[in-house]
Protein backbone atom coordinates (compact mmCIF):
# COMPACT_ATOMS: atom_id res chain seq x y z
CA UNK A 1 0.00 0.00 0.00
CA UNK A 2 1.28 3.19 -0.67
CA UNK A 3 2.02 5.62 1.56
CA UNK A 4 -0.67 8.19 1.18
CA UNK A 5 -3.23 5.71 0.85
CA UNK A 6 -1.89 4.08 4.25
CA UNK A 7 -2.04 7.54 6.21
CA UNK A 8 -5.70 8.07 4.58
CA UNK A 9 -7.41 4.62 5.86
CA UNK A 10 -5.67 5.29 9.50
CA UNK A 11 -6.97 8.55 9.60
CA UNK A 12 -9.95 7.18 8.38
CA UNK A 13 -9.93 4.85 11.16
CA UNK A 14 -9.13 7.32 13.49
CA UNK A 15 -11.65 9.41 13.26
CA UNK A 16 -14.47 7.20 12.63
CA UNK A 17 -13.20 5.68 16.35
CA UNK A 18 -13.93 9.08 17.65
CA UNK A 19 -17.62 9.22 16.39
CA UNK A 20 -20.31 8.59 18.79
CA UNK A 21 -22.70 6.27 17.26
CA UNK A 22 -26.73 8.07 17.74
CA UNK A 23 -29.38 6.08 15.86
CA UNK A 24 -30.64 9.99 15.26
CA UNK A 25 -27.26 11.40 13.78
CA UNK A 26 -24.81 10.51 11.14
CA UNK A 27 -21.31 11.22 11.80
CA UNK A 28 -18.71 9.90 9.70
CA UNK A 29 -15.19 10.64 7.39
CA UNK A 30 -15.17 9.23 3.68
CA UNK A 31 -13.07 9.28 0.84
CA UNK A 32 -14.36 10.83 -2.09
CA UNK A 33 -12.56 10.55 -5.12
CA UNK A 34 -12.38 12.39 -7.65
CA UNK A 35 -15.14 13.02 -10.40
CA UNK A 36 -17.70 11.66 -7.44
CA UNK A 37 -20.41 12.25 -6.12
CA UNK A 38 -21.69 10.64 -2.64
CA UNK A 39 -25.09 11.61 -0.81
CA UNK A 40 -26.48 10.45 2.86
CA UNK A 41 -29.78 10.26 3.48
CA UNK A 42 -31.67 10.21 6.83
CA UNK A 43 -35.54 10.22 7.95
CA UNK A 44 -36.71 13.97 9.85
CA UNK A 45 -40.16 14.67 11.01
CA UNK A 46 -41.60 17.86 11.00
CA UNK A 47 -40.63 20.33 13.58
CA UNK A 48 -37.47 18.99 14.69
CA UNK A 49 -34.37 20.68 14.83
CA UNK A 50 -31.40 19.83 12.86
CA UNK A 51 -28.04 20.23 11.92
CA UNK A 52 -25.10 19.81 8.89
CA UNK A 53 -22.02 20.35 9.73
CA UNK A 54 -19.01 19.51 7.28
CA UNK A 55 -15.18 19.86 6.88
CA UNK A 56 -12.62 18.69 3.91
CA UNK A 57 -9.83 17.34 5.47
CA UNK A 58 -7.42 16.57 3.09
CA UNK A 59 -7.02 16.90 -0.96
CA UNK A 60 -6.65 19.14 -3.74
CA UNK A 61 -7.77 22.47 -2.77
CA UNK A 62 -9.79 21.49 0.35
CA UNK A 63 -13.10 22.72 -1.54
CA UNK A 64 -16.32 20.52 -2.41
CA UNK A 65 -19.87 21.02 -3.67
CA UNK A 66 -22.69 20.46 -0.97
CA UNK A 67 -25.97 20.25 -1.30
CA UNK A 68 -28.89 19.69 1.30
CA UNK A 69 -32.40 18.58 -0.21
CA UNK A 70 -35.72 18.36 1.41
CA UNK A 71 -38.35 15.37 0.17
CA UNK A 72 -39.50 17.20 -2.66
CA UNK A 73 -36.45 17.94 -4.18
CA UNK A 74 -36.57 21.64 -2.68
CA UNK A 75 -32.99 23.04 -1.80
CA UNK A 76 -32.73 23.88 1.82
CA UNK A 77 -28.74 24.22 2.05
CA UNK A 78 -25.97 24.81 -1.08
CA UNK A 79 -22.20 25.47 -0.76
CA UNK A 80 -20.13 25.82 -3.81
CA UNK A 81 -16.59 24.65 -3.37
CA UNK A 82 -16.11 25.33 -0.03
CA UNK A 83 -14.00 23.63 2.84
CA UNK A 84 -16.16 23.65 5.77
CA UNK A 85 -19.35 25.17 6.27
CA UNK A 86 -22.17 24.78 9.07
CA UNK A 87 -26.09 24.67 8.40
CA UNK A 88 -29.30 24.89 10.72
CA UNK A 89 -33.03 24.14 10.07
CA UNK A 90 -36.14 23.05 11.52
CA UNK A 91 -38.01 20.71 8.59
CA UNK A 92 -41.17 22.02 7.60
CA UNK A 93 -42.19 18.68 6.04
CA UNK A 94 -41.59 15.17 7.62
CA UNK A 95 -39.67 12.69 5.08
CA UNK A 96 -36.10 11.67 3.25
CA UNK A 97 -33.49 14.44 3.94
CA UNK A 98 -30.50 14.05 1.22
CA UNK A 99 -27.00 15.72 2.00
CA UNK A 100 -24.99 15.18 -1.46
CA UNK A 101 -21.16 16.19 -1.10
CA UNK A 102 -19.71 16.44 -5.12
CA UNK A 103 -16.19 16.54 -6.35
CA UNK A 104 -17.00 15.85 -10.14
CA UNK A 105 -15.05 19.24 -10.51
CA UNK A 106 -11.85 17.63 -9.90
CA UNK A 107 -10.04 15.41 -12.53
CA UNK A 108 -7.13 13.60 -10.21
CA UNK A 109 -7.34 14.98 -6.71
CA UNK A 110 -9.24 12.96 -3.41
CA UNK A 111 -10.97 14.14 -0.94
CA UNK A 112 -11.06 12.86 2.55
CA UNK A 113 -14.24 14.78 4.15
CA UNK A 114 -16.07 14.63 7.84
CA UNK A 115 -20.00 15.19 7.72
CA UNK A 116 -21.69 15.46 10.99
CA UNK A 117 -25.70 15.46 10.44
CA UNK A 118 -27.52 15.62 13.73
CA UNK A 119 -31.49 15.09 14.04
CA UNK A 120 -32.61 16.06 17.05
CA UNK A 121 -32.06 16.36 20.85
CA UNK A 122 -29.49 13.74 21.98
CA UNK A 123 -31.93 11.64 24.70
CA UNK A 124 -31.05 11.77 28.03
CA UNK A 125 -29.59 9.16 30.76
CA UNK A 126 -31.74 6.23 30.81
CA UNK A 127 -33.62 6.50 34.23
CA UNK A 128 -33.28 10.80 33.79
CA UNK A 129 -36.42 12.15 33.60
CA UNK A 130 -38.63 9.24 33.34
CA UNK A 131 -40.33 10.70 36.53
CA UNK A 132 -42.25 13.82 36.91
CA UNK A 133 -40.86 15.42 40.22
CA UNK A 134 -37.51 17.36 39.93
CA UNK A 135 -34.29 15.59 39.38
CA UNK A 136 -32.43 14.59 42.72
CA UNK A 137 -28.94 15.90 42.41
CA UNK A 138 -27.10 12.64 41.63
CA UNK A 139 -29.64 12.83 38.19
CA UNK A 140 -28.46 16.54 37.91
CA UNK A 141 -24.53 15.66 37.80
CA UNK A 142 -25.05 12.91 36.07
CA UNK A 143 -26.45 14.74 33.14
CA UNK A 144 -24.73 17.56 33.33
CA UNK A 145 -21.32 15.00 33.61
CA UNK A 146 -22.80 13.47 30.28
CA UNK A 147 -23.25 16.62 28.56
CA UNK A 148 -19.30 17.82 29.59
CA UNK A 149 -18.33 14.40 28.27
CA UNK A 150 -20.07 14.86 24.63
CA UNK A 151 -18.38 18.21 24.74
CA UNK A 152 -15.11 16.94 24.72
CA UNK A 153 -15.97 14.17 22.22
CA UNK A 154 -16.92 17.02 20.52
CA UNK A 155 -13.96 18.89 20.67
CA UNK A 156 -11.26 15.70 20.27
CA UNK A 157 -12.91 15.11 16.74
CA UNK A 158 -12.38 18.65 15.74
CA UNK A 159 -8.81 18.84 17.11
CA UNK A 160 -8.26 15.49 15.14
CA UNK A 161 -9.38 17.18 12.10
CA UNK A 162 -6.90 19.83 12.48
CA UNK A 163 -4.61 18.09 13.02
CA UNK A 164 -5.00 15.14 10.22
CA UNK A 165 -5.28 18.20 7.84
CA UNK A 166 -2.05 20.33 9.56
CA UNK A 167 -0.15 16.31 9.21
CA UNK A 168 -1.28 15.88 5.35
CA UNK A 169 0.09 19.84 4.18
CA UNK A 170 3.29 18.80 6.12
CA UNK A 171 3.38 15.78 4.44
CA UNK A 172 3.15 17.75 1.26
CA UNK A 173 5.05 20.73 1.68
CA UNK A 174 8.08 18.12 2.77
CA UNK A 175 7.39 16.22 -0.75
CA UNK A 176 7.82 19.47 -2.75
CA UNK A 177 10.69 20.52 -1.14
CA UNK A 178 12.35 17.22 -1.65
CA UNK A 179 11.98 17.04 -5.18
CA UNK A 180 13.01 20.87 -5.22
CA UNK A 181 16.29 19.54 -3.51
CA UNK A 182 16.84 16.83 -6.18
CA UNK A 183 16.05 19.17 -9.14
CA UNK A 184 18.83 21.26 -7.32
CA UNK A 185 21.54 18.50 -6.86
CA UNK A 186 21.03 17.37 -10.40
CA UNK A 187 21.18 20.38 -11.87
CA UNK A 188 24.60 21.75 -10.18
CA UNK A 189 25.79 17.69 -11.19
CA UNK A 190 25.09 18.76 -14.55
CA UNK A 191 26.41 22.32 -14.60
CA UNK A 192 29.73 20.80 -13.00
CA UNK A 193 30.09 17.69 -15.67
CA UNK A 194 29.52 20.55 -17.89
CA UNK A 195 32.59 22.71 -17.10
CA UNK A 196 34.89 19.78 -16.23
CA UNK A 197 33.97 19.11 -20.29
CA UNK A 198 34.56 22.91 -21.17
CA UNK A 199 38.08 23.08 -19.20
CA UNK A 200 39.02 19.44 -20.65
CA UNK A 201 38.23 20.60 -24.56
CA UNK A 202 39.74 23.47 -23.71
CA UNK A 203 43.13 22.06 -22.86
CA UNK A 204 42.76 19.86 -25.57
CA UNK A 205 42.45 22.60 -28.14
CA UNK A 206 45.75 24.39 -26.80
CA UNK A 207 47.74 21.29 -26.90
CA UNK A 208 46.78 20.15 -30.49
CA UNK A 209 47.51 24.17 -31.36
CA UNK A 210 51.07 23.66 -30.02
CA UNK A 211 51.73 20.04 -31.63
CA UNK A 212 50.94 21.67 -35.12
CA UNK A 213 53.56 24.36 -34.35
């Protein structure tokens, strides 16, 4: 495996780790290559609040076309090569959501991109709430121990993206400047097998000048 693929699939792996896994949410990172197009659908009802959140990680330009349908085709969300990019709504209509992330623009270049669509409150501790006085404290700190802990779930993914995309532009910023150091070292080979010719012909002229004298 090469090397770039083998840093993609770990960071793949990495990062889909990281995910919490909500029957209500999808939260994910994919590969999309190039001249693709791959969409995600998921089931909303009326009323209820959701969200779209996206980032490219890693390829070409870090841009991609989004696009956020509702069930009849109506666009509710569009982002023309962008890198990341955050969206809000409450459905008016209950059915099929589509989130379609394009990079038919691009002819060679992959894109490794997070999506994180969220429908809906995330349900509380089981046991929290199911009664109807007040919470007792123990119910309190729980939940608000539970919501702290999603935060910084929250947080590790995004510093993970930063730093998967801050690894890959190191990764390729070292590449360029090692082929700019071989272009260098082959070109002062050649510019010094060139003189060493120049000096030797040169020699070689005065000597067969003398000989004919």
């Amino acid at each position: 495996m090469e090397r770039g693929n083998w840093w993609l699939a770990t960071a793949v792996l990495v990062l889909l780790g990281t995910c919490p896994r909500f029957s209500s949410a999808v939260e994910l990172t994919f590969e999309l290559p190039d001249n693709a197009k791959e969409c995600f659908y998921e089931d909303i009802e009326k009323g209820t609040e959701s969200s779209l959140e996206f980032q490219v990680v890693t390829g070409g330009h870090y841009d991609v076309d989004v696009i956020l349908e509702g069930p009849s085709r109506q666009i509710l969300y569009r982002e023309i090569k962008q890198q990341y990019g955050q969206f809000q709504f409450t459905p008016e209509h209950t059915g099929t959501y589509q989130v379609c992330f394009s990079n038919e623009f691009s002819t060679f270049s992959h894109k490794l991109i997070y999506v994180d669509f969220q429908v809906g409150d995330e349900p509380q501790l089981p046991g929290v709430g199911d009664h109807y006085t007040a919470m007792t404290q123990m119910e309190s700190s729980s939940q608000k121990i539970h919501e702290n802990l999603n935060s910084i779930l929250d947080y590790q993914t995004h510093h993970r993206l930063r730093e998967a995309q801050g690894r890959k532009r190191a990764e390729d910023l070292n590449e360029r400047v090692l082929f700019w150091a071989m272009g260098e070292t082959l070109g002062i080979l050649v510019i010094a097998v060139g003189q060493v010719m120049i000096l030797k012909n040169f020699f070689a002229d005065k000597k067969s000048n003398q000989a004919s004298y």
